[in-house]
N, C-alpha and C. Protein backbone atom coordinates (compact mmCIF):
# COMPACT_ATOMS: atom_id res chain seq x y z
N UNK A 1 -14.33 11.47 -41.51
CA UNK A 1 -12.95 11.10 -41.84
C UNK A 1 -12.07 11.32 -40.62
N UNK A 2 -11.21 10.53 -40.12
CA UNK A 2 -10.52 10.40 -38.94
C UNK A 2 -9.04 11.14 -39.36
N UNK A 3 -8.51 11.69 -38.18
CA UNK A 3 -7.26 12.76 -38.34
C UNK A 3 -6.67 11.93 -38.67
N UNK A 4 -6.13 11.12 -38.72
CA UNK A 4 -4.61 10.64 -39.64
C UNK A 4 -5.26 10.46 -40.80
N UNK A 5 -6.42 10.41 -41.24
CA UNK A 5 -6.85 9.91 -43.04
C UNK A 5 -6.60 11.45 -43.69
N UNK A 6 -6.96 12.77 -42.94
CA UNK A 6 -7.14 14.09 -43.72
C UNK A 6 -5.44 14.28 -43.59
N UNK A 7 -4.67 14.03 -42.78
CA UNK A 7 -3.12 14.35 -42.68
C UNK A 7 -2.49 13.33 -44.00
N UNK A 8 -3.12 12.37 -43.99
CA UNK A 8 -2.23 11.88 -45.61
C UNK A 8 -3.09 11.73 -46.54
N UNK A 9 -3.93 12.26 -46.72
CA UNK A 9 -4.36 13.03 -47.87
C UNK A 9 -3.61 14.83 -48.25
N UNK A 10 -3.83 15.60 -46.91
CA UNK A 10 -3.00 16.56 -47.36
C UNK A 10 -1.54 16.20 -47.96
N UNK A 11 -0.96 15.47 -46.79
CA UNK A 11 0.70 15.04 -47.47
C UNK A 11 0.67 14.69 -48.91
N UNK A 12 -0.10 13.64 -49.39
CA UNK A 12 -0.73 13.18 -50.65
C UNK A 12 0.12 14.50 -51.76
N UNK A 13 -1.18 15.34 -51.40
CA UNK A 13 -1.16 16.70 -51.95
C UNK A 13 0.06 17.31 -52.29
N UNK A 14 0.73 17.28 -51.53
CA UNK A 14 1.63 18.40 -51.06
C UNK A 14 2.91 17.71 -52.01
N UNK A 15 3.04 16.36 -52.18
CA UNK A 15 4.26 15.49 -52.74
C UNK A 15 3.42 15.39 -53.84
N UNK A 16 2.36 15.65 -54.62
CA UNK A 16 1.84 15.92 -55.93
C UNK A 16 1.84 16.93 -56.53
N UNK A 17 2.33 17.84 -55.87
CA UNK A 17 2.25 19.34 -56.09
C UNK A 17 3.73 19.91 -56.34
N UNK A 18 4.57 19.45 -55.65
CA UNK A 18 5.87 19.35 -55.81
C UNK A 18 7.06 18.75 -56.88
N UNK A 19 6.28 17.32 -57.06
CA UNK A 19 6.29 16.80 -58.54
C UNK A 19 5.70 17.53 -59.86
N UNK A 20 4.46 18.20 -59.56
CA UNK A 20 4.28 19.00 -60.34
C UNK A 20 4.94 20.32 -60.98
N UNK A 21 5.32 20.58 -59.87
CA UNK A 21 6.17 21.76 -59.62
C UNK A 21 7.51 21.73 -60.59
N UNK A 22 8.42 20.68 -60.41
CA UNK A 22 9.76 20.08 -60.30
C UNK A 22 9.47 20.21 -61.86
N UNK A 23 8.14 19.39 -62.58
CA UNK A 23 7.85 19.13 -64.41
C UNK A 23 7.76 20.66 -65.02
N UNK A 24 7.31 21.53 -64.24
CA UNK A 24 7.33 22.90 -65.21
C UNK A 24 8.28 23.55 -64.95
N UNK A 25 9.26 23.26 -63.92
CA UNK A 25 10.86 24.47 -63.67
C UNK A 25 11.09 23.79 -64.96
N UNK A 26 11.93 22.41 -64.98
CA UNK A 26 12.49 21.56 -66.40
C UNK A 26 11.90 21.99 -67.68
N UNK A 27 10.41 22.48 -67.55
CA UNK A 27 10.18 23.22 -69.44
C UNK A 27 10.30 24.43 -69.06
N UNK A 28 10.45 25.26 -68.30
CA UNK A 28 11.06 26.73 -68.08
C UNK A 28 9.59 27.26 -68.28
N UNK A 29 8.54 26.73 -67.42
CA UNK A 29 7.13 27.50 -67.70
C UNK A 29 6.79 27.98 -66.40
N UNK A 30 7.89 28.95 -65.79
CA UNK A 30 7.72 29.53 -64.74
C UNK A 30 6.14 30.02 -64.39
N UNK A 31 5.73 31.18 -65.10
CA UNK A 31 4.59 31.85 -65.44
C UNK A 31 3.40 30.51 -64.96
N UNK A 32 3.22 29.82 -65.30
CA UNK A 32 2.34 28.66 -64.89
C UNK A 32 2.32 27.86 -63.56
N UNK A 33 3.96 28.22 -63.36
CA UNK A 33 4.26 27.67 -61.64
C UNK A 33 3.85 28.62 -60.91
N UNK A 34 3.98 29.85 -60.82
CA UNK A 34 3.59 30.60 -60.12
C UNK A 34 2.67 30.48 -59.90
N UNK A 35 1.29 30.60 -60.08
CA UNK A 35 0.02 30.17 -59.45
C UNK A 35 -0.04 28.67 -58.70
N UNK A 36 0.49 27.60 -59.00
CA UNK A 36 0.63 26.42 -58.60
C UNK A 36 1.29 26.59 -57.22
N UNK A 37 2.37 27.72 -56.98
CA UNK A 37 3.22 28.04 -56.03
C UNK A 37 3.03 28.69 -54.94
N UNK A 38 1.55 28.88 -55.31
CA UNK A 38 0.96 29.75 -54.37
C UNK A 38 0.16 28.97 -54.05
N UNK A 39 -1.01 28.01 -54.56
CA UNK A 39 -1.60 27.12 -54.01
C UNK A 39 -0.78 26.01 -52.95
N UNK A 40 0.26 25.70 -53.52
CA UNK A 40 1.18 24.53 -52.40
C UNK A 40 1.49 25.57 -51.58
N UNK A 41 2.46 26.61 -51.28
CA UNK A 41 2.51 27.45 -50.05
C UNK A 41 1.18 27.44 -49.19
N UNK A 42 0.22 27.96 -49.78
CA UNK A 42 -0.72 27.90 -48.61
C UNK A 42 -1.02 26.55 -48.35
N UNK A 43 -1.12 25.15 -49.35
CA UNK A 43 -1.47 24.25 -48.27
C UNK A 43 -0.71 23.98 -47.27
N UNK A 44 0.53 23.72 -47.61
CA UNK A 44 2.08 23.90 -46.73
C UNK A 44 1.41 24.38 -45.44
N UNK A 45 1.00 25.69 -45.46
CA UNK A 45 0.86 26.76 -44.02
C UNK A 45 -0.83 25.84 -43.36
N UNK A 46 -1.46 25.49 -44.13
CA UNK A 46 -2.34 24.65 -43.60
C UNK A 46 -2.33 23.83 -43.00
N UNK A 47 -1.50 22.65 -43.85
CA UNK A 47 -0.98 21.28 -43.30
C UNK A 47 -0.02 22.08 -41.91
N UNK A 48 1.13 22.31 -42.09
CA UNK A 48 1.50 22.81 -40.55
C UNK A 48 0.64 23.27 -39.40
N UNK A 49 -0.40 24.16 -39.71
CA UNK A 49 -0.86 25.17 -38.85
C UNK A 49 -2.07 23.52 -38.03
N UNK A 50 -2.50 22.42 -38.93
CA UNK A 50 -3.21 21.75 -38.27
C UNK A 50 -2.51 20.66 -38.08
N UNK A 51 -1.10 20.50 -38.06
CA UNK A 51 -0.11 19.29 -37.55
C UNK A 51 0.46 19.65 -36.11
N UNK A 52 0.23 20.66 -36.35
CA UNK A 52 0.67 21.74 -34.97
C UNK A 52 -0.27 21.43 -33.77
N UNK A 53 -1.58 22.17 -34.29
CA UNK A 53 -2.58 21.77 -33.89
C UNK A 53 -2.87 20.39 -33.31
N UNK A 54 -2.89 19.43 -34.16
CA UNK A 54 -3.08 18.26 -33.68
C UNK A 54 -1.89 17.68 -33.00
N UNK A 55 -0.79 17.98 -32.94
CA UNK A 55 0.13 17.13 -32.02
C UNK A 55 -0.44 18.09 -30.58
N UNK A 56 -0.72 19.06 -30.98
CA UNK A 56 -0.83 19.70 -29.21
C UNK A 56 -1.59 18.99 -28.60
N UNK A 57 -2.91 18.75 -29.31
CA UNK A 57 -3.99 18.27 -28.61
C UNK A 57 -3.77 16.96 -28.21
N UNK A 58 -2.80 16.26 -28.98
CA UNK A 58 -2.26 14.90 -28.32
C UNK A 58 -1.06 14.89 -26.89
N UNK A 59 -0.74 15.98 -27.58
CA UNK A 59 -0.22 16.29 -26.88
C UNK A 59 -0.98 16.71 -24.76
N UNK A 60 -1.94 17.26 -25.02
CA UNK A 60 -2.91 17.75 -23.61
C UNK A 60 -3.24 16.49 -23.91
N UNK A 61 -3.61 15.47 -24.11
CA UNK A 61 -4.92 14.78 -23.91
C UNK A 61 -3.57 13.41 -23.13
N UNK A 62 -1.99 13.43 -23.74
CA UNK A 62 -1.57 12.46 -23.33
C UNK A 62 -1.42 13.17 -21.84
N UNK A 63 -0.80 14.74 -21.77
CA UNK A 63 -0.62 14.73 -20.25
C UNK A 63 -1.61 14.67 -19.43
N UNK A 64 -3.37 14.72 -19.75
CA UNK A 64 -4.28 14.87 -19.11
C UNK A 64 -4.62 13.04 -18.59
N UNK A 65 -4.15 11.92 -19.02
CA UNK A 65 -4.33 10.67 -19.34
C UNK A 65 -3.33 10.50 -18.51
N UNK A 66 -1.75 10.97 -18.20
CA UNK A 66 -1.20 10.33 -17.40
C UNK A 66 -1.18 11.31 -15.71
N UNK A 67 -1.68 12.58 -16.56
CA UNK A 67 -2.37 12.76 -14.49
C UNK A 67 -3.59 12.32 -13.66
N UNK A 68 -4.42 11.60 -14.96
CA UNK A 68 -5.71 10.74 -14.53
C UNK A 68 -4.90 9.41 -13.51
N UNK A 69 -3.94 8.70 -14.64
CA UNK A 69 -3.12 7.47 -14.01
C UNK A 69 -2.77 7.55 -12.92
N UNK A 70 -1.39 9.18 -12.83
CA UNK A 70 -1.05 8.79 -11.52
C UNK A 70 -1.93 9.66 -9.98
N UNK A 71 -3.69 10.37 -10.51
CA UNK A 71 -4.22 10.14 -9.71
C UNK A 71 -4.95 9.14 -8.99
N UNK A 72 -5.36 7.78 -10.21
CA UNK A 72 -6.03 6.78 -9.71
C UNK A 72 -4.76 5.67 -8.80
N UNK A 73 -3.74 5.86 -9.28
CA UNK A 73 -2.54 5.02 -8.74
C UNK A 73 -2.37 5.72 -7.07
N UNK A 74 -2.42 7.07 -6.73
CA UNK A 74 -2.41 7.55 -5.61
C UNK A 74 -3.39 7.15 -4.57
N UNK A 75 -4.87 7.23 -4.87
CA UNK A 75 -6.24 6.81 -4.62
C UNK A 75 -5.69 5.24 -3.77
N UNK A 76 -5.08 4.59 -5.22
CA UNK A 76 -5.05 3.41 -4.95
C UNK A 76 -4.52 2.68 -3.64
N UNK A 77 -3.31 3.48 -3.44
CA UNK A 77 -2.19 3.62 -2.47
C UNK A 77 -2.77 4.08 -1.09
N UNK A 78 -3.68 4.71 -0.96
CA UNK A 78 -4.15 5.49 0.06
C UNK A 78 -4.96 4.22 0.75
N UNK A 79 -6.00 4.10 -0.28
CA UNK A 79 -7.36 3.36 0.02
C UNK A 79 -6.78 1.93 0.85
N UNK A 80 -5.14 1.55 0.31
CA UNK A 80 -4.64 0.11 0.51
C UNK A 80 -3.88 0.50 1.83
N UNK A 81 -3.63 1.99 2.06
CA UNK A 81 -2.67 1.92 3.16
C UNK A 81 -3.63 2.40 4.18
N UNK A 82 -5.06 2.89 4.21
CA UNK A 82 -6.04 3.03 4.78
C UNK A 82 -6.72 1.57 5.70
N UNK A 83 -6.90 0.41 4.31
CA UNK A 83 -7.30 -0.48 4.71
C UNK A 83 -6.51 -1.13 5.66
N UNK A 84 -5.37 -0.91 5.78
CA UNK A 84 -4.26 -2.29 6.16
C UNK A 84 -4.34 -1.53 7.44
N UNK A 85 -4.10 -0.45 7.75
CA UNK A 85 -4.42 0.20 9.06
C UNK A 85 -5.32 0.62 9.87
N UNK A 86 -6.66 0.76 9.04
CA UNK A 86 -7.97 -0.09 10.12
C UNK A 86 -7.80 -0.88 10.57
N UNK A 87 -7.60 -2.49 9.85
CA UNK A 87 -6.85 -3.79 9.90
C UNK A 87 -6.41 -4.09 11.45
N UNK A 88 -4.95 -3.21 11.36
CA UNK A 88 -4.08 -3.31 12.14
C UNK A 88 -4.13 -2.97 13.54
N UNK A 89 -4.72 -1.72 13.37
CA UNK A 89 -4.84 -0.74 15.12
C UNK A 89 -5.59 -0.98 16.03
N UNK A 90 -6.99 -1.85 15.65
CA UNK A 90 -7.53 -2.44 16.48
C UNK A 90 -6.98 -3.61 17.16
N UNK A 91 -6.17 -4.16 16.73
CA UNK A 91 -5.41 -5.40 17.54
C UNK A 91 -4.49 -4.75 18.65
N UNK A 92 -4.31 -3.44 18.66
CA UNK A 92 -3.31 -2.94 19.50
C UNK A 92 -4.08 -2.63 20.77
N UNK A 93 -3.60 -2.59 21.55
CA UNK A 93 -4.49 -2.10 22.98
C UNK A 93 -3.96 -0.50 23.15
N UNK A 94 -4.63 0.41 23.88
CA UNK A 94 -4.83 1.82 24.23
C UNK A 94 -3.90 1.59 25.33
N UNK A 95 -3.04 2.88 25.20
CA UNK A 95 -1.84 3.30 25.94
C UNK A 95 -2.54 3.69 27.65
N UNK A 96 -3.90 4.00 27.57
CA UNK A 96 -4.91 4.40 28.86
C UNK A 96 -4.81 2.68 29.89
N UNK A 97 -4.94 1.48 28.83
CA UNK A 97 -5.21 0.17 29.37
C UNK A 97 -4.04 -0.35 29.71
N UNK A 98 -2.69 0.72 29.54
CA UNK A 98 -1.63 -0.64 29.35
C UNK A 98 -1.64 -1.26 30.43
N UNK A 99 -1.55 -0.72 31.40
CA UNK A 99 -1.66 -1.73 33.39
C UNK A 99 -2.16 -2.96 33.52
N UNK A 100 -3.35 -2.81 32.71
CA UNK A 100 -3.74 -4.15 33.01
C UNK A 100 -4.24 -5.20 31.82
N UNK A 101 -4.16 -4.40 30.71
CA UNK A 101 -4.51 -5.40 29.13
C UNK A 101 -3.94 -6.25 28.98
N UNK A 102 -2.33 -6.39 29.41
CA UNK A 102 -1.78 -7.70 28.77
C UNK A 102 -1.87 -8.61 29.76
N UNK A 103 -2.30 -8.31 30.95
CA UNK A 103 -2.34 -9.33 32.04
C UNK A 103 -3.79 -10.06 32.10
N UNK A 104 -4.76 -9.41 31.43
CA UNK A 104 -6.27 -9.70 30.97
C UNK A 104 -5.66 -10.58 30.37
N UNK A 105 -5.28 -9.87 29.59
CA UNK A 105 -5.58 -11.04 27.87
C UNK A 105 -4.58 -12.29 28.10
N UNK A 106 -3.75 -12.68 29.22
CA UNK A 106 -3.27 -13.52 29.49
C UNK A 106 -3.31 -14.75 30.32
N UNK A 107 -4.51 -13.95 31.16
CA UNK A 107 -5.68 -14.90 31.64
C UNK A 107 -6.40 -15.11 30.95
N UNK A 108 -7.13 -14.44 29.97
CA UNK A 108 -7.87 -15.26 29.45
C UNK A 108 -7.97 -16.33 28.59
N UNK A 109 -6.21 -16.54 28.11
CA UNK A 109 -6.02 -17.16 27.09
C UNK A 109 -5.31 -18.90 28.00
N UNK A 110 -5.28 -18.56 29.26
CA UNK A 110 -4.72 -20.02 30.43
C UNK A 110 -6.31 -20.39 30.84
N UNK A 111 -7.25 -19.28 30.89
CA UNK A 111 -8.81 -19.99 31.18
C UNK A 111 -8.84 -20.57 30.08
N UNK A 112 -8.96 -20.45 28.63
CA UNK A 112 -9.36 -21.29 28.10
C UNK A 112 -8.77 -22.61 27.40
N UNK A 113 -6.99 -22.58 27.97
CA UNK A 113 -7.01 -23.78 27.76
C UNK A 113 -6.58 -24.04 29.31
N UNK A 114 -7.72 -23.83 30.36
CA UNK A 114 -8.19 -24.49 31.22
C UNK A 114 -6.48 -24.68 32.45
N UNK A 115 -5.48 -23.81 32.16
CA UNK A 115 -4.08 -23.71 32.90
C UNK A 115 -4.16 -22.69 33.87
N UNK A 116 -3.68 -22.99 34.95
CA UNK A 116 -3.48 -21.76 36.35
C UNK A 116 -2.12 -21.00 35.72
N UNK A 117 -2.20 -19.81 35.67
CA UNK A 117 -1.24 -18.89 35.60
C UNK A 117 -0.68 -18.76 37.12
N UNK A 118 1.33 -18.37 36.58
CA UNK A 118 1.01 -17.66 37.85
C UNK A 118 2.86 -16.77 37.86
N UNK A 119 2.07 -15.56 38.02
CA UNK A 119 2.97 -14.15 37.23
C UNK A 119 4.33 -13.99 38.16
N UNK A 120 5.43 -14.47 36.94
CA UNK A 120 6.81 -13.50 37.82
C UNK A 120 7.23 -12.18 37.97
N UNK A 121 6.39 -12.00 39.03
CA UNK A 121 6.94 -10.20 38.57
C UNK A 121 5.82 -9.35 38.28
N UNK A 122 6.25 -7.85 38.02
CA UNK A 122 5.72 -6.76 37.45
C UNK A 122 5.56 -6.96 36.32
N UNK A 123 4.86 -6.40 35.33
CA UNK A 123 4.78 -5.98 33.73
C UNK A 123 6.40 -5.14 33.46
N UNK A 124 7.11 -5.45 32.74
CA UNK A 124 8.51 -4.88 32.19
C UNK A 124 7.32 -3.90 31.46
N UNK A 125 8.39 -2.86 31.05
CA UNK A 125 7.98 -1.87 30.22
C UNK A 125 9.45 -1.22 29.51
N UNK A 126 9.51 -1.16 27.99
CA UNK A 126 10.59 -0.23 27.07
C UNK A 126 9.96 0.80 26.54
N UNK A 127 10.48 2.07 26.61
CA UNK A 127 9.48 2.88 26.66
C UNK A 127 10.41 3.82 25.38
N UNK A 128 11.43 3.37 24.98
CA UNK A 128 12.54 3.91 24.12
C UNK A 128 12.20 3.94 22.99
N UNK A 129 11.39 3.58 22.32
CA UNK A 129 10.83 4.19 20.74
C UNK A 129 9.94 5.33 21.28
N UNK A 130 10.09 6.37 20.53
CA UNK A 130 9.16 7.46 20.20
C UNK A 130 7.85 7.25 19.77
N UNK A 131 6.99 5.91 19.38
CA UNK A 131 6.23 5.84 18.83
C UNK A 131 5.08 4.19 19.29
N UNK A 132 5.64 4.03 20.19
CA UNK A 132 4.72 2.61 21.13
C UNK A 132 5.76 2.30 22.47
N UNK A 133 5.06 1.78 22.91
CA UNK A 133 5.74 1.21 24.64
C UNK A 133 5.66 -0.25 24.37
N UNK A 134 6.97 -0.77 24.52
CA UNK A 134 6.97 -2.81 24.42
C UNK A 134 6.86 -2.46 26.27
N UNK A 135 5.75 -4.18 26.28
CA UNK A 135 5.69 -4.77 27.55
C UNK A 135 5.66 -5.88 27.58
N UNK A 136 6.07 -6.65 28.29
CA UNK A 136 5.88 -7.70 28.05
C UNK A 136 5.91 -8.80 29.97
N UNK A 137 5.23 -9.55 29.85
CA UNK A 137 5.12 -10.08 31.34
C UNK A 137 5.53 -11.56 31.67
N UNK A 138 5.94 -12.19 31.90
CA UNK A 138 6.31 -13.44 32.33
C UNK A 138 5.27 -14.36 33.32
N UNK A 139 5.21 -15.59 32.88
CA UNK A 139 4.08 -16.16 33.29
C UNK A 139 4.85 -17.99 33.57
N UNK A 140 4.27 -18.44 34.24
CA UNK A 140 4.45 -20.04 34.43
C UNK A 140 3.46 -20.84 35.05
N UNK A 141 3.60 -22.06 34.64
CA UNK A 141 2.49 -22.80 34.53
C UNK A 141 2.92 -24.33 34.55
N UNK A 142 2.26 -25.33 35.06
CA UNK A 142 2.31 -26.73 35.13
C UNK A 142 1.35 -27.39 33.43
N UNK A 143 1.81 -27.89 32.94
CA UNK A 143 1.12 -28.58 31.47
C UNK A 143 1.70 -29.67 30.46
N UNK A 144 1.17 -30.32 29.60
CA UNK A 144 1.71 -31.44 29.52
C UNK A 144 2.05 -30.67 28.18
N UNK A 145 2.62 -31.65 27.10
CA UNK A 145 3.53 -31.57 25.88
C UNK A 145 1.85 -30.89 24.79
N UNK A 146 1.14 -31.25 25.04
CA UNK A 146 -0.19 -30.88 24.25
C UNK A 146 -0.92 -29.88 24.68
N UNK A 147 -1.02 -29.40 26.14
CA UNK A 147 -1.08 -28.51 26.28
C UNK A 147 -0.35 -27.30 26.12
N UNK A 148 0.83 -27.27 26.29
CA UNK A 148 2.03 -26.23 26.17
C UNK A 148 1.57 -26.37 24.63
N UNK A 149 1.58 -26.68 23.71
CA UNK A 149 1.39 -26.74 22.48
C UNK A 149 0.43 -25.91 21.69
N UNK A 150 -1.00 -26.13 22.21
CA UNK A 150 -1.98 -25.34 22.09
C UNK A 150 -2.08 -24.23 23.01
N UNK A 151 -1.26 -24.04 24.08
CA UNK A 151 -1.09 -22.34 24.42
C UNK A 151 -0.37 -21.91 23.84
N UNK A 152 0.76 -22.32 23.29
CA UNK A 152 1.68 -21.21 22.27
C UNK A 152 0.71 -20.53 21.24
N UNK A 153 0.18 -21.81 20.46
CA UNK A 153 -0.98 -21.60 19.17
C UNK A 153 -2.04 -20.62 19.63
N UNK A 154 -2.52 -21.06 20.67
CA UNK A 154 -3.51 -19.55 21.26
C UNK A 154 -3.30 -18.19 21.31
N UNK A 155 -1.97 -18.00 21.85
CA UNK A 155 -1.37 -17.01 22.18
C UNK A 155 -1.15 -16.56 20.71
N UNK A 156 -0.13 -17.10 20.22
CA UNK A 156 0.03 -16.41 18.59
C UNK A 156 -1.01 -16.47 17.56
N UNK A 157 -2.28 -16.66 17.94
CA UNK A 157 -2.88 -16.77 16.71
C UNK A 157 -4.13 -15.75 17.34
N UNK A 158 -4.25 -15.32 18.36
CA UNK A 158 -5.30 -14.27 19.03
C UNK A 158 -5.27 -12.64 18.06
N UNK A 159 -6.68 -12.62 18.18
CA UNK A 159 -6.65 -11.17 17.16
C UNK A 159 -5.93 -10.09 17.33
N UNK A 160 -5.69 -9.66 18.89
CA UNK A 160 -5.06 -8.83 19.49
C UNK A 160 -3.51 -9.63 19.01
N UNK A 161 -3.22 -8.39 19.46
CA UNK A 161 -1.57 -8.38 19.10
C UNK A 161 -0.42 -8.88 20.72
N UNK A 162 -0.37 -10.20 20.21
CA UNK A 162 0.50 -11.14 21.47
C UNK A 162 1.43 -11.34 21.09
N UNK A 163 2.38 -11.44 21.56
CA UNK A 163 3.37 -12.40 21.06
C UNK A 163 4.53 -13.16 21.91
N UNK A 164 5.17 -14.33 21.85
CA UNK A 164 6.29 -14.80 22.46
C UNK A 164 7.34 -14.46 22.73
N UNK A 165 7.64 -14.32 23.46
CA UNK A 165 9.43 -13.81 22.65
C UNK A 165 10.52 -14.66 23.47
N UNK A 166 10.03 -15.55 24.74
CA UNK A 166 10.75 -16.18 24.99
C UNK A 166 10.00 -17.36 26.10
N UNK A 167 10.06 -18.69 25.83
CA UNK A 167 9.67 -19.89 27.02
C UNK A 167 10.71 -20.97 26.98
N UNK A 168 10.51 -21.44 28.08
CA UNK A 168 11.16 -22.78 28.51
C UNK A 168 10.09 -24.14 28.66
N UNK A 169 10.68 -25.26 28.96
CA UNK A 169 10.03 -26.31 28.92
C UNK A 169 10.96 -27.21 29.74
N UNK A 170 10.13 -27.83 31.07
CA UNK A 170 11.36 -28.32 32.39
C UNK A 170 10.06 -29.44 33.00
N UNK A 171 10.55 -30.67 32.16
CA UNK A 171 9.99 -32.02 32.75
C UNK A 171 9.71 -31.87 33.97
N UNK A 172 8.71 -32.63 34.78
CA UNK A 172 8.36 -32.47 36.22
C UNK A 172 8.68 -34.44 36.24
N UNK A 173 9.56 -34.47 36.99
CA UNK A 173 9.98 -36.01 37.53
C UNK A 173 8.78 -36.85 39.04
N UNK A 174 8.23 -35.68 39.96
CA UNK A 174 7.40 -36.20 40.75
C UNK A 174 6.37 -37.39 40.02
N UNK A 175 5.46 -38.37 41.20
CA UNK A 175 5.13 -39.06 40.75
C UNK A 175 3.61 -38.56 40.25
N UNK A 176 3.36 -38.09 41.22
CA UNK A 176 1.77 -37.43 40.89
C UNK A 176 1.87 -36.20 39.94
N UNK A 177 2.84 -36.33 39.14
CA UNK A 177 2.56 -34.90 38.17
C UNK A 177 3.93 -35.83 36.89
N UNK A 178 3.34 -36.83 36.53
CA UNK A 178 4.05 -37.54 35.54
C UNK A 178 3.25 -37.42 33.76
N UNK A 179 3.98 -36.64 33.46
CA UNK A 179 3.52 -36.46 31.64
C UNK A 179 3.24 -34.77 31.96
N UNK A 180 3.63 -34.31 32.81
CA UNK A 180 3.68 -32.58 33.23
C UNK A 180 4.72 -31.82 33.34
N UNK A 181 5.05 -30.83 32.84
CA UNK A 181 6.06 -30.01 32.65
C UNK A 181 6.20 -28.54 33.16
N UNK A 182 6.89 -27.93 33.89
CA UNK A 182 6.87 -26.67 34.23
C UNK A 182 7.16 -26.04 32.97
N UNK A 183 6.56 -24.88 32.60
CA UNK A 183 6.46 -23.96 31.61
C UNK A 183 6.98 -22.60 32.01
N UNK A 184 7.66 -22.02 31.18
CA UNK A 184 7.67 -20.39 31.44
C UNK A 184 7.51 -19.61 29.97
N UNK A 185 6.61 -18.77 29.91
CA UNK A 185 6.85 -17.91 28.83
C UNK A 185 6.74 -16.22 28.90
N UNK A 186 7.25 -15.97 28.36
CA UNK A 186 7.39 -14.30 28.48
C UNK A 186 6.58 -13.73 27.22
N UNK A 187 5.38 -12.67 27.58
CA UNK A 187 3.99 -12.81 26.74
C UNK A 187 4.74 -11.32 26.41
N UNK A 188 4.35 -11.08 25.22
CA UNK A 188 5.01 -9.15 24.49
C UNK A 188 3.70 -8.87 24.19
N UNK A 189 3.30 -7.18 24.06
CA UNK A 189 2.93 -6.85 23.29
C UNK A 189 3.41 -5.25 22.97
N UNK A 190 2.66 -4.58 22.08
CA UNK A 190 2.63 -2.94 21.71
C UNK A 190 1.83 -2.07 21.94
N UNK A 191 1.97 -1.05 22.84
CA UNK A 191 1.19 -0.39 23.35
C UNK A 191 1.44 1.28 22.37
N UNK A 192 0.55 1.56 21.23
CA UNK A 192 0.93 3.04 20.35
C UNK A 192 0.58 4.04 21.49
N UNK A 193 1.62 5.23 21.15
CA UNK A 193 1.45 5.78 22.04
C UNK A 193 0.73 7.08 21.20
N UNK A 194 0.03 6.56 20.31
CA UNK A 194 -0.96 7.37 19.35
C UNK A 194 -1.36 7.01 18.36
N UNK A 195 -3.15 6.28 18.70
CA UNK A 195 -3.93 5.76 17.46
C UNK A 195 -3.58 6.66 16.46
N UNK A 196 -3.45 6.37 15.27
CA UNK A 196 -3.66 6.85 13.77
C UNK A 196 -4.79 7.34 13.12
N UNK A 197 -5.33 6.42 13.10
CA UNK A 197 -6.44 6.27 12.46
C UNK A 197 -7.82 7.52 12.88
N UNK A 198 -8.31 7.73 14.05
CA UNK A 198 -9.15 8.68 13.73
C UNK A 198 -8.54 9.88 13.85
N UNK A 199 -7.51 9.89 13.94
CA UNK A 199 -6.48 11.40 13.70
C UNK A 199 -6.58 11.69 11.98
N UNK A 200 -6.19 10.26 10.89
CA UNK A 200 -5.70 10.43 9.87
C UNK A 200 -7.59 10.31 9.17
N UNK A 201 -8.52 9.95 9.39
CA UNK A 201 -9.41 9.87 8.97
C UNK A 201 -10.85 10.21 9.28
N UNK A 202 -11.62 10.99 8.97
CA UNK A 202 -13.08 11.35 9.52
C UNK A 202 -13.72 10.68 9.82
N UNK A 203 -14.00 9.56 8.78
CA UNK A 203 -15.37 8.34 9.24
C UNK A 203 -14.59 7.66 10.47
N UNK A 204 -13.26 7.37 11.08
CA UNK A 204 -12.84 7.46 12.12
C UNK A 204 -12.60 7.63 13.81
N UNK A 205 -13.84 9.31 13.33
CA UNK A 205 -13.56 9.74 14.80
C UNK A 205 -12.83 11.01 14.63
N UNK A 206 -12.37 11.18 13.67
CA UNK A 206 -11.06 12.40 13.13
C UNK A 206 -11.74 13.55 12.85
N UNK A 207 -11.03 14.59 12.86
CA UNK A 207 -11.86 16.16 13.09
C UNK A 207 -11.46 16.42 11.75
């Protein structure tokens, strides 16, 4: 028999007993209530003592059910902010490489769409966040409307972390360089100035 069937059956009881009760005050057959009065008191202390009982235990079992929740909801949070930052940190280059990573990865991305680079300048460096170094380098190049096209797309779509942040586009009028355009673009990236990841994790690398 399941706990709410024995709880209204006792109740049952208890509002049959009371009615009973109520029919012998009205013939004045006290003497006969009295024993009756003692049976409903104690179920009374019964029914309480296991209503008691049973709300507690619903009581533990609901708080034990919602610290299960908001441990699997925590788990959840971790595992997703774990994943997204494996993900992420490998696209970043090591603060050891910055000298020469973005100038790699900027040749390699004019070798393959087959363009001569050719660098204005030093590597800039902002070194004013507490928490990565922006660099970013300036580059120019001779290319037509389809080429300039598919180097932007190269550049922004590379696993590593590239990005634009500023080019031009300046028709070339000579005759031997007709459907060619001087190019300039200024290549960014983020240099952390402290991987995460095997700090925040063992299988990592992390102590």
């Amino acid at each position: 028999m399941s706990a709410n069937a024995q709880v209204n059956k006792i109740k049952a009881s208890i509002e049959k007993g009371f009615k009973d009760m109520q029919l012998v005050l009205q013939e004045g057959n006290v003497k006969l209530f009295a024993k009756q009065l003692v049976v409903i008191i104690a179920i009374f202390l019964v029914f309480r003592y296991f209503n008691n009982s049973f709300q507690q235990k619903i009581n533990n079992y609901r708080g034990q059910m919602d610290a299960i929740r908001s441990q699997q909801t925590n788990e959840q949070e971790y595992m997703a902010s774990k994943k997204r930052l494996l993900e992420l940190e490998p696209r970043f280059p090591d603060m050891a490489s910055k000298s020469e990573w973005l100038m790699t990865q900027i040749l390699d991305v004019f070798a393959q769409a087959k363009l001569t680079p050719k660098f204005s300048g030093t590597q800039a460096e902002n070194t004013a966040n507490p928490n990565y170094t922006l660099a970013n380098l300036e580059v120019a190049s001779n290319a037509s409307w389809l080429e300039f096209a598919q180097l932007i797309a190269s550049v922004e779509n590379r696993p590593e972390y590239l990005r634009i942040s500023e080019f031009s586009l300046e028709k070339l009028n000579e005759t031997d360089m007709l459907g060619q355009n001087k190019i300039k673009l200024k290549v960014n990236t983020l240099f952390p100035k402290e991987k995460l990841a095997p700090k925040l994790f063992k299988d990592q690398g992390g102590n």
